[in-house]
C-alpha atoms as a PDB file:
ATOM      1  CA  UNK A   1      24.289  83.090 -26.647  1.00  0.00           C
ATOM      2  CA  UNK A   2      24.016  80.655 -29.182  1.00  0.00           C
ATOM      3  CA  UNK A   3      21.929  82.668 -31.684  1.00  0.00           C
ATOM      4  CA  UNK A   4      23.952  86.028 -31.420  1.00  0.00           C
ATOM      5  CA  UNK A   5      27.395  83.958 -32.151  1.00  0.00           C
ATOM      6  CA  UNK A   6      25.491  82.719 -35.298  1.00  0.00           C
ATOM      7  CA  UNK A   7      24.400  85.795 -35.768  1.00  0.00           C
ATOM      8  CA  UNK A   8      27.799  86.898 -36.386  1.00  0.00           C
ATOM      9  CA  UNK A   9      28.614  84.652 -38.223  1.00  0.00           C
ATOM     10  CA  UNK A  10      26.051  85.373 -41.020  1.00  0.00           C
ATOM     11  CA  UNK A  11      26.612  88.977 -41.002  1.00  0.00           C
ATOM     12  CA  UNK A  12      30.728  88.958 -41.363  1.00  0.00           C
ATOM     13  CA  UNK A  13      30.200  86.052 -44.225  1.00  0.00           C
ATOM     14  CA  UNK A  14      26.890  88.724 -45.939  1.00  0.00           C
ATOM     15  CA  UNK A  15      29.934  91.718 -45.475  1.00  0.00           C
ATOM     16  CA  UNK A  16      32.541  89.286 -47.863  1.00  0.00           C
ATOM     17  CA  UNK A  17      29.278  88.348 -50.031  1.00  0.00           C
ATOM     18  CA  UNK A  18      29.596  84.789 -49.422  1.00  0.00           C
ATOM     19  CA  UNK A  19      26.781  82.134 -49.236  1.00  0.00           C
ATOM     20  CA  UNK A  20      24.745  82.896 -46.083  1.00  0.00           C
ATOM     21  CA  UNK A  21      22.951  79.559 -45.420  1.00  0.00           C
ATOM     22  CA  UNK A  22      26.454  77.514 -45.951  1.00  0.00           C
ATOM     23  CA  UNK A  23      28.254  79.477 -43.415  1.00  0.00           C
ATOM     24  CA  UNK A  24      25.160  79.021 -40.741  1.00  0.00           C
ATOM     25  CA  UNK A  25      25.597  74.813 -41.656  1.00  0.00           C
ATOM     26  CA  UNK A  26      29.245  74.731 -41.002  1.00  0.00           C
ATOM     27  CA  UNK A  27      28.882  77.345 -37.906  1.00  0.00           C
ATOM     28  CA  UNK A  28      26.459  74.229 -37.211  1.00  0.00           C
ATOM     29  CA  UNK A  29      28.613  71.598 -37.801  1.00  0.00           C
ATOM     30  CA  UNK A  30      31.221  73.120 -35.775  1.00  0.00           C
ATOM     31  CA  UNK A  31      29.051  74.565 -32.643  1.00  0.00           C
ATOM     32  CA  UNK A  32      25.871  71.848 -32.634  1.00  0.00           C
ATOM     33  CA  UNK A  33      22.689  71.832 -34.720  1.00  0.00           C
ATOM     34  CA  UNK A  34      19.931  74.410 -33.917  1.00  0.00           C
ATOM     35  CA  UNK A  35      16.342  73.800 -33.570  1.00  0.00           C
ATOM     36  CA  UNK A  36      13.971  75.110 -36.217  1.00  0.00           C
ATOM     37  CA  UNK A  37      12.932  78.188 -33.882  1.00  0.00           C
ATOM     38  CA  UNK A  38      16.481  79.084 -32.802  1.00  0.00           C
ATOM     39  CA  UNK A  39      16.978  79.199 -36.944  1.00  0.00           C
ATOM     40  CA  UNK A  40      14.388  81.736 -37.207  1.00  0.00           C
ATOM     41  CA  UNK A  41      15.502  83.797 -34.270  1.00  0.00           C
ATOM     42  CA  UNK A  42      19.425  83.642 -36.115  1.00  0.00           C
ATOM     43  CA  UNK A  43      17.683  85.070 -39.403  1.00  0.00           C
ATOM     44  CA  UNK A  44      15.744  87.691 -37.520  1.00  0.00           C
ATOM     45  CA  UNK A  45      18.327  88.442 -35.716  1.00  0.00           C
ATOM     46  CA  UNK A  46      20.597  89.159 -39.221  1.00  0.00           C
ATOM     47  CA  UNK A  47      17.985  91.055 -40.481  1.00  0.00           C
ATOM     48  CA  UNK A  48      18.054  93.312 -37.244  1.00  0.00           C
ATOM     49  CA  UNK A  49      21.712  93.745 -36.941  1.00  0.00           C
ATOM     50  CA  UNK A  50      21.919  94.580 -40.829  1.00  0.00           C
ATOM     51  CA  UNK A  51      19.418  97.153 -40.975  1.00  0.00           C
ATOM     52  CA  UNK A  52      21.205  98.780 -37.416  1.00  0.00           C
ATOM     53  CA  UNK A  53      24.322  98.844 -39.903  1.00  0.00           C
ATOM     54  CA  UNK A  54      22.872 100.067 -42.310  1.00  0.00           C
ATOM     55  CA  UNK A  55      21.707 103.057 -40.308  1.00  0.00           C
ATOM     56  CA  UNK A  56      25.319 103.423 -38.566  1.00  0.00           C
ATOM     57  CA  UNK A  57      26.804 103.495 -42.192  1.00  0.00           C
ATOM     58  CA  UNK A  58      24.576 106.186 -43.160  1.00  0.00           C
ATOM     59  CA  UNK A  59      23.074 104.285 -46.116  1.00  0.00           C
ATOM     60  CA  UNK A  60      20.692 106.155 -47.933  1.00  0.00           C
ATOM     61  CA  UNK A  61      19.067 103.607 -50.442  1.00  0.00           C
ATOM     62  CA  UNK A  62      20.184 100.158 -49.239  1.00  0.00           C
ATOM     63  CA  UNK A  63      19.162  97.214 -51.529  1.00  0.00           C
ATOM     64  CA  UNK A  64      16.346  94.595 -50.113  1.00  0.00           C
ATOM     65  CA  UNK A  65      17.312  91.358 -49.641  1.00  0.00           C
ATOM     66  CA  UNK A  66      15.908  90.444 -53.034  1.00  0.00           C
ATOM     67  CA  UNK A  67      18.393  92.750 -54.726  1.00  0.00           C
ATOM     68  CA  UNK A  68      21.267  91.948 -52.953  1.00  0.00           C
ATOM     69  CA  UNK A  69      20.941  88.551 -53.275  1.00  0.00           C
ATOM     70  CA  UNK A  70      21.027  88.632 -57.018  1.00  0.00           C
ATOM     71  CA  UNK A  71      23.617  91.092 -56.919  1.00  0.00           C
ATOM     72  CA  UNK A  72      25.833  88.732 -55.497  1.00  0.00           C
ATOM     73  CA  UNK A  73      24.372  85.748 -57.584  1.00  0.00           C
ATOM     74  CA  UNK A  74      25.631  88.191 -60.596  1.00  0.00           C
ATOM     75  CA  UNK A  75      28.664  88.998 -58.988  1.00  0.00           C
ATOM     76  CA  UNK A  76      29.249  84.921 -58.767  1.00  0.00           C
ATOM     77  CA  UNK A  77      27.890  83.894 -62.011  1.00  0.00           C
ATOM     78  CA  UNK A  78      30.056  86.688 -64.100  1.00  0.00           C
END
């Protein structure tokens, strides 16, 4: 239950564009560290739950994870 409350967390702070990896440290610092694996079942899990928006929004050509990361590293650094 842990992992899908991190979960989301990550994907409400990716829909404002704000800094993924901070907002899973303070959901951290608030809720109790998570072990290495349980990180890399929360960041499956994102990717998962994303793409299954994706497809509910209908979204034709959605940007990798590359692109939209430096989108929103433009977006900040403008």
């Amino acid at each position: 239950m842990k992992t899908k409350e991190a979960i989301q967390t990550i994907i409400q702070t990716r829909d404002f564009c704000g800094n993924e990896a901070e907002a899973l440290r303070d959901w951290e610092a608030e809720n109790g560290t998570l072990s290495e694996h349980q990180r890399a079942q929360v960041w499956q899990g994102v990717k998962e739950e994303w793409k299954l928006w994706q497809l509910k929004a209908n979204v034709q050509h959605a940007l990798t994870d590359a692109e939209r990361l430096k989108a929103f590293s433009d977006i900040e650094n403008a």
